[in-house]
Protein backbone atom coordinates (compact mmCIF):
# COMPACT_ATOMS: atom_id res chain seq x y z
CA UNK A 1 37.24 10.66 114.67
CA UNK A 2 39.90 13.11 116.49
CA UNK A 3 43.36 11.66 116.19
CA UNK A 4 46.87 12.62 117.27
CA UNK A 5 49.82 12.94 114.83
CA UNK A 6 50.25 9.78 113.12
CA UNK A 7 46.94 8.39 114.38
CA UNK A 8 49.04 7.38 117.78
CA UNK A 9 45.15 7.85 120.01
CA UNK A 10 42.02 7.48 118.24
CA UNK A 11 39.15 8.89 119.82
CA UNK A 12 35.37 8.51 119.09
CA UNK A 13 32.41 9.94 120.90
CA UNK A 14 28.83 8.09 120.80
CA UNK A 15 26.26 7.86 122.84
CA UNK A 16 27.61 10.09 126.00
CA UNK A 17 31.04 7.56 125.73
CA UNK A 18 34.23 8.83 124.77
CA UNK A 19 35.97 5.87 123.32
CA UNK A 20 39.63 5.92 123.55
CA UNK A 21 42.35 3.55 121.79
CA UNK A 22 46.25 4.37 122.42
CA UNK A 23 47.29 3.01 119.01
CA UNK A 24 51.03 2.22 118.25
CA UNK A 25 50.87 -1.50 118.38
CA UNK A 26 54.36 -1.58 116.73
CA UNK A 27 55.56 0.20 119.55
CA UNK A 28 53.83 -1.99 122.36
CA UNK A 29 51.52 0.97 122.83
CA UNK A 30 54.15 3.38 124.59
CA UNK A 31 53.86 6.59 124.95
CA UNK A 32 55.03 9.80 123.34
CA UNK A 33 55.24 13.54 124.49
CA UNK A 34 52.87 14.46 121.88
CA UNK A 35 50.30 11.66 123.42
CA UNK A 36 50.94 13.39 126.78
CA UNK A 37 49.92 16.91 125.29
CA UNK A 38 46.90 15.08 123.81
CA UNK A 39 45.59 13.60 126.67
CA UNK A 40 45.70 16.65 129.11
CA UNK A 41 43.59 19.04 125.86
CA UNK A 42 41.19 15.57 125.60
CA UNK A 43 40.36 15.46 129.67
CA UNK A 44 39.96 19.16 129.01
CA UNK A 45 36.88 18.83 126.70
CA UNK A 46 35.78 16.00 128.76
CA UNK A 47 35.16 17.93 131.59
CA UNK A 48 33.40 20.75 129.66
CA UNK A 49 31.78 18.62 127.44
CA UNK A 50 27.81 17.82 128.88
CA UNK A 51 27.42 15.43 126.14
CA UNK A 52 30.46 13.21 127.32
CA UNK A 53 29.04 11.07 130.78
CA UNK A 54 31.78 8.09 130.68
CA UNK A 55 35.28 7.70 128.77
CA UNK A 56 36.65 4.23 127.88
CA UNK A 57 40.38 3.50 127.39
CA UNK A 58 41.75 0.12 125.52
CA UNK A 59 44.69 -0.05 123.42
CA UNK A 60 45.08 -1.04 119.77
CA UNK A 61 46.18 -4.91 119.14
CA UNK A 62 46.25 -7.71 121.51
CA UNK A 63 49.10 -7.76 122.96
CA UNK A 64 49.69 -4.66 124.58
CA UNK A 65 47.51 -1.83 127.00
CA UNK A 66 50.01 0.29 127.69
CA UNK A 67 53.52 0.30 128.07
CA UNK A 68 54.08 4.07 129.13
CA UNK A 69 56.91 5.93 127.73
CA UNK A 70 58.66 5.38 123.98
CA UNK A 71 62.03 4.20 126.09
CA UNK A 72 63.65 5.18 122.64
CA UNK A 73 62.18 8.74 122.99
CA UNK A 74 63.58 8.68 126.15
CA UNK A 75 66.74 7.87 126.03
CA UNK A 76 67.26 10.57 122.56
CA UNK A 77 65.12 13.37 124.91
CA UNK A 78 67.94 12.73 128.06
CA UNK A 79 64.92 12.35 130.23
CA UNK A 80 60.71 11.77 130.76
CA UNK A 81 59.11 15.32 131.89
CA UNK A 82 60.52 18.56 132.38
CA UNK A 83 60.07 19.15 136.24
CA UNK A 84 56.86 21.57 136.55
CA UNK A 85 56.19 20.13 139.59
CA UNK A 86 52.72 18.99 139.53
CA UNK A 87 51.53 15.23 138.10
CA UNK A 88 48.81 17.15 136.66
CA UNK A 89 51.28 19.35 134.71
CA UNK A 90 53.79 16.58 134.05
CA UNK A 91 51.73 13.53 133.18
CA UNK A 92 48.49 14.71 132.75
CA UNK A 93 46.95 11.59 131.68
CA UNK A 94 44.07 10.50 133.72
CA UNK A 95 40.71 12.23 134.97
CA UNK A 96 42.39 12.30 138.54
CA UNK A 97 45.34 13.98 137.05
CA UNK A 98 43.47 16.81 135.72
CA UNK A 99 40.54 16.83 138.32
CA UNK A 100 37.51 15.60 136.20
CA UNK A 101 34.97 14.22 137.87
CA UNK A 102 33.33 11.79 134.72
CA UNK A 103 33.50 8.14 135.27
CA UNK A 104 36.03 6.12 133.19
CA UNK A 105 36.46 2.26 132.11
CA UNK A 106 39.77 0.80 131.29
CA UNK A 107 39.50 -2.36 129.30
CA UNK A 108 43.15 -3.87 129.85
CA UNK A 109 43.31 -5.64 126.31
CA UNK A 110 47.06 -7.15 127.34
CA UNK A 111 50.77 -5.78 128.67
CA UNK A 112 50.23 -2.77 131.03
CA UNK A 113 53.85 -1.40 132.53
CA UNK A 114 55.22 1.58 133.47
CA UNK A 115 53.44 4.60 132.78
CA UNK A 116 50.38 2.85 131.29
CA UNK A 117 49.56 1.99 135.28
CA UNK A 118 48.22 5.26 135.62
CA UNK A 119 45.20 4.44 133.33
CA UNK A 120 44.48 1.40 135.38
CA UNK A 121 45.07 2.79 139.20
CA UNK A 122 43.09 5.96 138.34
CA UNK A 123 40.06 4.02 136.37
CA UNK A 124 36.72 3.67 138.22
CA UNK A 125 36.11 0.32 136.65
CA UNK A 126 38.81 -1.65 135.42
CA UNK A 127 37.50 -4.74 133.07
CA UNK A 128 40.81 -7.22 131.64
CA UNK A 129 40.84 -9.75 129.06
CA UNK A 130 42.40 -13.01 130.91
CA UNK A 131 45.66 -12.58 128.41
CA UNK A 132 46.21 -9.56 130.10
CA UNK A 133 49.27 -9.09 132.08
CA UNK A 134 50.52 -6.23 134.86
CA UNK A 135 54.18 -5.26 135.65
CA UNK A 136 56.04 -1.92 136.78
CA UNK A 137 59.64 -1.60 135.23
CA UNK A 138 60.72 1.41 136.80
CA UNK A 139 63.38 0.29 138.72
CA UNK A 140 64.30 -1.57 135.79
CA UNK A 141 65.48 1.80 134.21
CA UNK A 142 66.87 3.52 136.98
CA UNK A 143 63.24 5.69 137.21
CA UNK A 144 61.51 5.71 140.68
CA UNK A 145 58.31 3.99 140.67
CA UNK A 146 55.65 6.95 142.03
CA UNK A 147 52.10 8.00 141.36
CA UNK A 148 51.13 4.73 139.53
CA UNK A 149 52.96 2.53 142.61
CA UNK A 150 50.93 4.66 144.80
CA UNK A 151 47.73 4.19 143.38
CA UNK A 152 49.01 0.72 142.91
CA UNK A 153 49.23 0.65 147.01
CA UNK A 154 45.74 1.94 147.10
CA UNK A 155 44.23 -1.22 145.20
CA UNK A 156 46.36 -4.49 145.83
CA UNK A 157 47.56 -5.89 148.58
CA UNK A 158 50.78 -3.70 150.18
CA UNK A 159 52.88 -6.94 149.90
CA UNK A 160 51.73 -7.22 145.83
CA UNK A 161 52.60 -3.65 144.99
CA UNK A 162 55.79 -3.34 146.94
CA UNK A 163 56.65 -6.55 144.95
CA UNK A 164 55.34 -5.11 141.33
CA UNK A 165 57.47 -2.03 142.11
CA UNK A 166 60.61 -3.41 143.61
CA UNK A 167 61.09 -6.75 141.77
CA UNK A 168 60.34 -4.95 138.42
CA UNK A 169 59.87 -6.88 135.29
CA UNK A 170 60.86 -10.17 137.01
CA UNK A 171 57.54 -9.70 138.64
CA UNK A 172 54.32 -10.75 136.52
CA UNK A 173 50.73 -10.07 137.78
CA UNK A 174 48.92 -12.33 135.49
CA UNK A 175 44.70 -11.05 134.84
CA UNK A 176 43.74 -13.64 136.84
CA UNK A 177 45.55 -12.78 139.90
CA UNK A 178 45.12 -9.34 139.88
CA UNK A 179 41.14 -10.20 139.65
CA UNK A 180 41.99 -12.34 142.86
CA UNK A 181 43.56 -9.15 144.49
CA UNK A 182 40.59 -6.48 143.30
CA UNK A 183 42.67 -4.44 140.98
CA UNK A 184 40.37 -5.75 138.04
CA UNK A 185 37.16 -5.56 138.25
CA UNK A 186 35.79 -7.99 135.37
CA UNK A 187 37.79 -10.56 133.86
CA UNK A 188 36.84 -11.82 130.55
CA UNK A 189 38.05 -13.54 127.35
CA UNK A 190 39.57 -11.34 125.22
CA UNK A 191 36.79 -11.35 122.74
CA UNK A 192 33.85 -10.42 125.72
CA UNK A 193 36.62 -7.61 126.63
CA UNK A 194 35.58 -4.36 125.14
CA UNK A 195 31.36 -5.46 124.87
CA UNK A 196 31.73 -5.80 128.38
CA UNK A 197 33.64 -2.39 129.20
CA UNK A 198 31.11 -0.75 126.44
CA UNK A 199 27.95 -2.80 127.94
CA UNK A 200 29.39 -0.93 131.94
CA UNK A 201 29.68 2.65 130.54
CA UNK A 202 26.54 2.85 128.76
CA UNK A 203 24.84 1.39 132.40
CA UNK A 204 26.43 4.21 133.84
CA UNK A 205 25.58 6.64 130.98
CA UNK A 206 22.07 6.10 132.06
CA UNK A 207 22.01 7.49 135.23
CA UNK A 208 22.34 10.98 136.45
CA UNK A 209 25.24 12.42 135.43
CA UNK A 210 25.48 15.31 138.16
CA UNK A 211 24.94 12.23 140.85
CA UNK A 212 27.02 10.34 139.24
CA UNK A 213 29.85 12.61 139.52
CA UNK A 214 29.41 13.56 143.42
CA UNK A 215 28.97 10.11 144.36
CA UNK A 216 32.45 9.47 142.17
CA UNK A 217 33.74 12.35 144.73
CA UNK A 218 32.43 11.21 147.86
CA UNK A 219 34.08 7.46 147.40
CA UNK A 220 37.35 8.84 145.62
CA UNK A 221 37.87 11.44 148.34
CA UNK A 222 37.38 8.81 151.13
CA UNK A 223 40.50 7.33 150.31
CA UNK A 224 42.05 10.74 151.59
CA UNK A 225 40.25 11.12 154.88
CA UNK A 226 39.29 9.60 158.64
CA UNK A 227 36.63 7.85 158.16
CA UNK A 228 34.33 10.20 160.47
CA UNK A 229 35.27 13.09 157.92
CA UNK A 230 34.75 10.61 154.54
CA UNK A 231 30.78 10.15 155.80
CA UNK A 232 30.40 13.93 156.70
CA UNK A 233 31.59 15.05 152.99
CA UNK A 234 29.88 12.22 151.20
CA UNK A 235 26.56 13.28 153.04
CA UNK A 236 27.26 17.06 152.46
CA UNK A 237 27.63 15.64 148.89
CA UNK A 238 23.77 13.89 149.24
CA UNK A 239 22.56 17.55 150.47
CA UNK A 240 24.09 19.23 147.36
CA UNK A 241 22.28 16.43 144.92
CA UNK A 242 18.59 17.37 147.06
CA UNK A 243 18.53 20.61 145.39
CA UNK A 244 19.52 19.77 142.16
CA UNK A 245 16.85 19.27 139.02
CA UNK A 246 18.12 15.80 138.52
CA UNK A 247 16.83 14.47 142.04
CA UNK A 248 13.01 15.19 141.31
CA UNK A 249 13.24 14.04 138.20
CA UNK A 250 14.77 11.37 139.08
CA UNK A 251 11.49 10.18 141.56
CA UNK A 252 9.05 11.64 139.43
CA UNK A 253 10.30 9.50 136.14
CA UNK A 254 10.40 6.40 138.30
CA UNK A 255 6.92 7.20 139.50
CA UNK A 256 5.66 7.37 135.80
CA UNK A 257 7.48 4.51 134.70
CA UNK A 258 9.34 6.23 132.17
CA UNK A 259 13.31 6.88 131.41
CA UNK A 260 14.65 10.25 133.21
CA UNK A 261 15.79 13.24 131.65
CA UNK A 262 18.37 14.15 133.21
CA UNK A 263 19.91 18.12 133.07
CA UNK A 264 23.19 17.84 130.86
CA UNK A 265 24.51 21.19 131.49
């Protein structure tokens, strides 16, 4: 098991999943700069990493996800990041941030604010126990609510996010709601919560991992482009796949009735 300092992330790899638990329950699960340093060396090895197909992210306890930053950090530091410019090189937290293209499952195990919205918005799957709550307290703090509000846009209703990002913490989005909406994906009792995100990543751990990564791209990369342009680069995308090992293997195991073996490297 990989840890940070202080055992604030603990990380465990089985089975092609990269299990991930942000772990300061006494501290609602916030964030520190250290965790930020962690997270952009972990999606590092994730991307180089053949044996990793699928990373899942829960926090510790069961009352808090995420709350993004240590406010108390914060307020001692004078400030968040130090202005490179980039998200990637600010923040860092996600797969999008850092440009990997490996599926990941958020299990929402309670309170996600702030910060901890970029695990959901940028999550391919996003499964939430029903005592699971959503709010953005940005404005709350004088901060400007950005890349998470954004992605935020991108998955609820304009009306819902505007509201999550400009009413702040008076503004709840329960579990259930936000399963309404589409931002979650799976709702389940808090108990079902992380078989259920564990049961989805080893499904897609099955399947070819090169395939699995373009089609990621062609769906993610949609959301950036006319839809005339979206098919054209998803089917260049198909082309790519046709000349890859994985595609006859795929027909050829299905045609033998046995599992595929798919090329990890």
């Amino acid at each position: 098991m990989d840890t940070t300092p202080d055992d604030e992330i603990l990380l465990r790899v089985a089975d092609h999943i990269a299990y991930v638990t942000i772990n300061r329950p006494a501290k609602a699960n916030s964030m520190t700069p250290a965790m930020l340093t962690w997270f952009q060396q972990f999606w590092r090895r994730v991307d180089e990493d053949p044996q990793i197909r699928c990373v899942l992210i829960t926090g510790s306890g069961s009352k808090h996800f995420c709350t993004g930053a240590d406010l108390s950090g914060v307020n001692e530091r004078g400030g968040v990041g130090v202005g490179l410019g980039r998200v990637s090189q600010d923040v860092g937290l996600t797969s999008r941030h850092n440009g990997v293209w490996k599926p990941t499952v958020c299990a929402v195990n309670g309170l996600v604010t702030g910060g901890g919205l970029h695990f959901v918005v940028d999550a391919d799957i996003i499964v939430a126990s029903t005592n699971a709550v959503f709010l953005d307290s940005h404005v709350n703090v004088g901060m400007v609510g950005g890349p998470e509000n954004v992605g935020l846009a991108k998955r609820l209703p304009l009306g819902t996010a505007l509201r999550m990002s400009l009413q702040g913490r008076n503004f709840r989005l329960s579990a259930q709601r936000a399963y309404q909406l589409g931002l979650v994906d799976e709702l389940t009792e808090p108990d079902d919560l992380l078989p259920t995100a564990e049961r989805i990543a080893r499904d897609i751990t099955q399947n070819s991992p090169h395939a699995v990564s373009l089609t990621q791209q062609a769906i993610w990369s949609s959301l950036e482009m006319p839809y005339t342009q979206a098919v054209e680069y998803g089917f260049s995308l198909v082309k790519t796949q046709w000349h890859h090992p994985d595609y006859t293997e795929g027909f050829r195991a299905f045609a033998e009735k046995r599992a595929p073996q798919w090329k990890t490297d």
